[in-house]
C-alpha atoms as a PDB file:
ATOM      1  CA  UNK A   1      14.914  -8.536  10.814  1.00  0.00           C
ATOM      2  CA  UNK A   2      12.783  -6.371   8.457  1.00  0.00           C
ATOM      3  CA  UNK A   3       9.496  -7.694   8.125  1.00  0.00           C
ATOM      4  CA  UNK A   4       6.084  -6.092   6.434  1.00  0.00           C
ATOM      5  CA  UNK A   5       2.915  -8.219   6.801  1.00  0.00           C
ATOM      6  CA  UNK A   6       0.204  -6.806   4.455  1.00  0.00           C
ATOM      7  CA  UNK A   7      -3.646  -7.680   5.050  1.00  0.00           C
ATOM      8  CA  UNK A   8      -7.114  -6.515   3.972  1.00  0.00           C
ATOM      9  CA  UNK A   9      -7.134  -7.675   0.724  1.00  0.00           C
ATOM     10  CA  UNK A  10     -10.397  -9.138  -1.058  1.00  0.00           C
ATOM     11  CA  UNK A  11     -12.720  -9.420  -4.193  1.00  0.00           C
ATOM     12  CA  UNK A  12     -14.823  -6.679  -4.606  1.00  0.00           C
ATOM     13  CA  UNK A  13     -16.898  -5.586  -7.624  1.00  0.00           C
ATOM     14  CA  UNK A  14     -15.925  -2.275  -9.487  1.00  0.00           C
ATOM     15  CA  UNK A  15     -17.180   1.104  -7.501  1.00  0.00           C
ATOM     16  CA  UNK A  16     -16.111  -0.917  -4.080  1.00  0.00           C
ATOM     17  CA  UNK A  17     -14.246  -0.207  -1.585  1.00  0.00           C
ATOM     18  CA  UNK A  18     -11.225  -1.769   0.510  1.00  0.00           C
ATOM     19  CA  UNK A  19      -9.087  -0.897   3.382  1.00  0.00           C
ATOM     20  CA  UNK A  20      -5.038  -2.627   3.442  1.00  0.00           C
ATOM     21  CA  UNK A  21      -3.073  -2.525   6.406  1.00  0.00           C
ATOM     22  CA  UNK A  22       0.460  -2.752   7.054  1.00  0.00           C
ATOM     23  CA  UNK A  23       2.594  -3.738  10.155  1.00  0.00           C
ATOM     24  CA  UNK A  24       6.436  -3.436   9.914  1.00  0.00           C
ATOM     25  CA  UNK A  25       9.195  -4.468  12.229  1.00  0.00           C
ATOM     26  CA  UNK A  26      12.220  -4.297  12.593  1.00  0.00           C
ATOM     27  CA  UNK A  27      12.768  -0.714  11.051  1.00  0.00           C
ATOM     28  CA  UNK A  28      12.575   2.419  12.938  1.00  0.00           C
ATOM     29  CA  UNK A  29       8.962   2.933  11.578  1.00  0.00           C
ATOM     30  CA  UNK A  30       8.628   6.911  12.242  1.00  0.00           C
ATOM     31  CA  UNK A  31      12.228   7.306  10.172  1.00  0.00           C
ATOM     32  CA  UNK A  32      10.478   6.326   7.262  1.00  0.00           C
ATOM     33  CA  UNK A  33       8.970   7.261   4.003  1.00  0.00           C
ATOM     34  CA  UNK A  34       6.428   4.641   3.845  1.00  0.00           C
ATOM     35  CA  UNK A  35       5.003   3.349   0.775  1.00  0.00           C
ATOM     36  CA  UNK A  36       1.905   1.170  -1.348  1.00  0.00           C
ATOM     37  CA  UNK A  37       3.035  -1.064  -4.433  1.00  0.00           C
ATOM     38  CA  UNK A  38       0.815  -3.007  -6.681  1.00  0.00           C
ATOM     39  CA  UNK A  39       2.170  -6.173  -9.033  1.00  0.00           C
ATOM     40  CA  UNK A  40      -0.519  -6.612 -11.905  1.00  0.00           C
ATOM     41  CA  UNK A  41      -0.277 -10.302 -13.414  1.00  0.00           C
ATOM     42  CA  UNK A  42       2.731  -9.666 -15.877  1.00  0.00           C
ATOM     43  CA  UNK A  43       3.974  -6.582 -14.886  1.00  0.00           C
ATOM     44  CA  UNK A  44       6.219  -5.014 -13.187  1.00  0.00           C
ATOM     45  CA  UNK A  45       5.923  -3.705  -9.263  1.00  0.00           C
ATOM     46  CA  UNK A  46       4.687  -0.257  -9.369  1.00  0.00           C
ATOM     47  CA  UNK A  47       4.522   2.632  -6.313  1.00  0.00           C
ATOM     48  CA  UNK A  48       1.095   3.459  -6.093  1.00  0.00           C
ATOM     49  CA  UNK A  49       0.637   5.810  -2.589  1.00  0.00           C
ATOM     50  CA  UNK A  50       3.909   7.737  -1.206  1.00  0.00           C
ATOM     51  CA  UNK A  51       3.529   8.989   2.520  1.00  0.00           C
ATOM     52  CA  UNK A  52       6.839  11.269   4.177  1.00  0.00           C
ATOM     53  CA  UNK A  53       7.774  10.787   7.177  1.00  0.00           C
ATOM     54  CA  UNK A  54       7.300  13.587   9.821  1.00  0.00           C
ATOM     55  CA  UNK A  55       4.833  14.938  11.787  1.00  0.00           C
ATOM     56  CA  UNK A  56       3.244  17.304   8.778  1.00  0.00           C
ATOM     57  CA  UNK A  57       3.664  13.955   7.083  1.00  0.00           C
ATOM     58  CA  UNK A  58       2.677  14.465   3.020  1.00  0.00           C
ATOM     59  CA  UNK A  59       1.314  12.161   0.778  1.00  0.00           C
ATOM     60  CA  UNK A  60       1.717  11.243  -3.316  1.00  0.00           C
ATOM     61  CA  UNK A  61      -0.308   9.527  -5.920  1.00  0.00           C
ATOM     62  CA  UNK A  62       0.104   7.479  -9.095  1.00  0.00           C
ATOM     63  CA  UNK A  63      -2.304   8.807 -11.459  1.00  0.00           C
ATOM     64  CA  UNK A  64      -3.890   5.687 -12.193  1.00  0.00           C
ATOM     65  CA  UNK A  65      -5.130   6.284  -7.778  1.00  0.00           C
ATOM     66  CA  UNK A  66      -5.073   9.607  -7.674  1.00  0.00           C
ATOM     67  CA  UNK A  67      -8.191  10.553  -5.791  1.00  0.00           C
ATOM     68  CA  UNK A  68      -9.398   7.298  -5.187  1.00  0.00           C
ATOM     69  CA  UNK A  69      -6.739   6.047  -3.101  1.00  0.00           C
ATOM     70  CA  UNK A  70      -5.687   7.528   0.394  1.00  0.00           C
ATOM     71  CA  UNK A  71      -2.299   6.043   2.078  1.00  0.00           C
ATOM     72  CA  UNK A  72      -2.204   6.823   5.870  1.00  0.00           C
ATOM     73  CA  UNK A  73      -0.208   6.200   8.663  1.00  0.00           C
ATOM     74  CA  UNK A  74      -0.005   5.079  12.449  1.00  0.00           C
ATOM     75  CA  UNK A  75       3.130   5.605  14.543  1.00  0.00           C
ATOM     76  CA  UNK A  76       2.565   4.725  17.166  1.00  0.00           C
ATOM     77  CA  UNK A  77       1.496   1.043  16.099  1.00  0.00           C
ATOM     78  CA  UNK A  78       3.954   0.894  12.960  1.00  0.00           C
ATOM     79  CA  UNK A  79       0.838   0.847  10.478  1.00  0.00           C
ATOM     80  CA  UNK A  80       0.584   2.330   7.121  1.00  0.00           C
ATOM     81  CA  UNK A  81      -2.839   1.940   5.724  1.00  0.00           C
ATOM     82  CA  UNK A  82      -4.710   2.385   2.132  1.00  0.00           C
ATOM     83  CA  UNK A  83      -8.342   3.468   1.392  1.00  0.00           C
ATOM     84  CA  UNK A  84      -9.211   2.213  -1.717  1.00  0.00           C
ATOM     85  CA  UNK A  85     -12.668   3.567  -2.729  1.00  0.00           C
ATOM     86  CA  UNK A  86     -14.155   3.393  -6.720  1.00  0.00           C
ATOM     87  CA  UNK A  87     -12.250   0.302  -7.363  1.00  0.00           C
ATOM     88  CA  UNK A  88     -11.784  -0.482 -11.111  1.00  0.00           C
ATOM     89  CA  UNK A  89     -11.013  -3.938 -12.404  1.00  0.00           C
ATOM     90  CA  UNK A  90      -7.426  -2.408 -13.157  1.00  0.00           C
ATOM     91  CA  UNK A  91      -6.367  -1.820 -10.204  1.00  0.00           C
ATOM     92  CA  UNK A  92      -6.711  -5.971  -9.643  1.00  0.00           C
ATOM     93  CA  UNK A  93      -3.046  -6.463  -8.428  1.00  0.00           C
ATOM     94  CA  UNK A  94      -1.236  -8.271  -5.556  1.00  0.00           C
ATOM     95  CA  UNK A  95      -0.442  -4.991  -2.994  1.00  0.00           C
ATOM     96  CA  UNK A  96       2.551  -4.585  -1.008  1.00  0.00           C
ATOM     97  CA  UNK A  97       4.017  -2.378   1.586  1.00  0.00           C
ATOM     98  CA  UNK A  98       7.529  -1.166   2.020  1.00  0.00           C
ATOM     99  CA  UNK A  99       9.538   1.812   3.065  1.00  0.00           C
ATOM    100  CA  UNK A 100      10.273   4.632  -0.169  1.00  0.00           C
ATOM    101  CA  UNK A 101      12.731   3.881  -1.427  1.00  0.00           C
ATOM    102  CA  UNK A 102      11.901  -0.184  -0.895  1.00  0.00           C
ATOM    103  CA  UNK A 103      14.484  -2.062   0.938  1.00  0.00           C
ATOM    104  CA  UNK A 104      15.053  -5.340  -0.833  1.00  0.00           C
ATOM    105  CA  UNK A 105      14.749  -7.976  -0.737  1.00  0.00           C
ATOM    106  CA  UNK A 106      12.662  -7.206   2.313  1.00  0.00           C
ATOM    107  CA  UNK A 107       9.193  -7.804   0.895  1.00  0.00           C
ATOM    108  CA  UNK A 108       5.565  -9.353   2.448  1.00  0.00           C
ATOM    109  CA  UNK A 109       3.625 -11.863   1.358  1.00  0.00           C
ATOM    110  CA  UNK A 110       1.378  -9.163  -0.076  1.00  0.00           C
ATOM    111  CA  UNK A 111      -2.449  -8.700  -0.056  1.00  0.00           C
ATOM    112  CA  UNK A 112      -4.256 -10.000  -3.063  1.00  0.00           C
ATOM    113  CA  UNK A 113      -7.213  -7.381  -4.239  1.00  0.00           C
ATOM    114  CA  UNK A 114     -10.028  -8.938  -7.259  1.00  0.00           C
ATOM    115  CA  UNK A 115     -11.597  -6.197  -8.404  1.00  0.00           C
ATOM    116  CA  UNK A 116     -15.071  -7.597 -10.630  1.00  0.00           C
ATOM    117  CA  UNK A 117     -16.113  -6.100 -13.150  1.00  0.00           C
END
């Protein structure tokens, strides 16, 4: 059974900084592209952090994070993981985790991040 439990989520004023973590199951975790997504209140699931597969593993951006946000990953535990540093109340947003593409319906609980202005 596919399963991604997100956690790390938090309120934290604007210029903050937060750390997510991901642990998925039940995929063959080093196969996959592994991905962030955000869900604002009212709109629609977005992919905010891309990381490939593979050792020289590389990594893409929505603008919106670019250079703010980095998406890493662990192997050998099955972790993907997000540095979010200079928060802005915009990027308030319930965050998810799933392979790239996604597999549905196969989504977490997600990780609710507040960011204060």
């Amino acid at each position: 059974q596919v399963q991604f439990v997100e956690s790390g989520g938090g309120l934290v004023q604007a210029g903050g900084s937060l750390r997510l973590s991901c642990v998925a199951s039940g995929i063959t975790f080093r196969y996959n592209d592994m991905g962030w997504y955000r869900q604002a209140p009212g709109k629609q699931r977005e992919l905010v952090a891309h990381c490939t597969l593979g050792f020289l593993s590389r990594t893409v951006y929505a603008d919106s994070v670019k250079d703010r946000f980095t998406i890493s990953r662990d192997n050998d535990k099955n972790t993907v993981y997000l540095q979010m540093n200079s928060l802005k109340p915009e990027d308030t947003a319930v965050y998810y985790c799933n392979s790239v593409p996604s597999r549905e319906p196969n989504w977490g609980q997600g990780t609710q991040v507040t960011v204060s202005s």
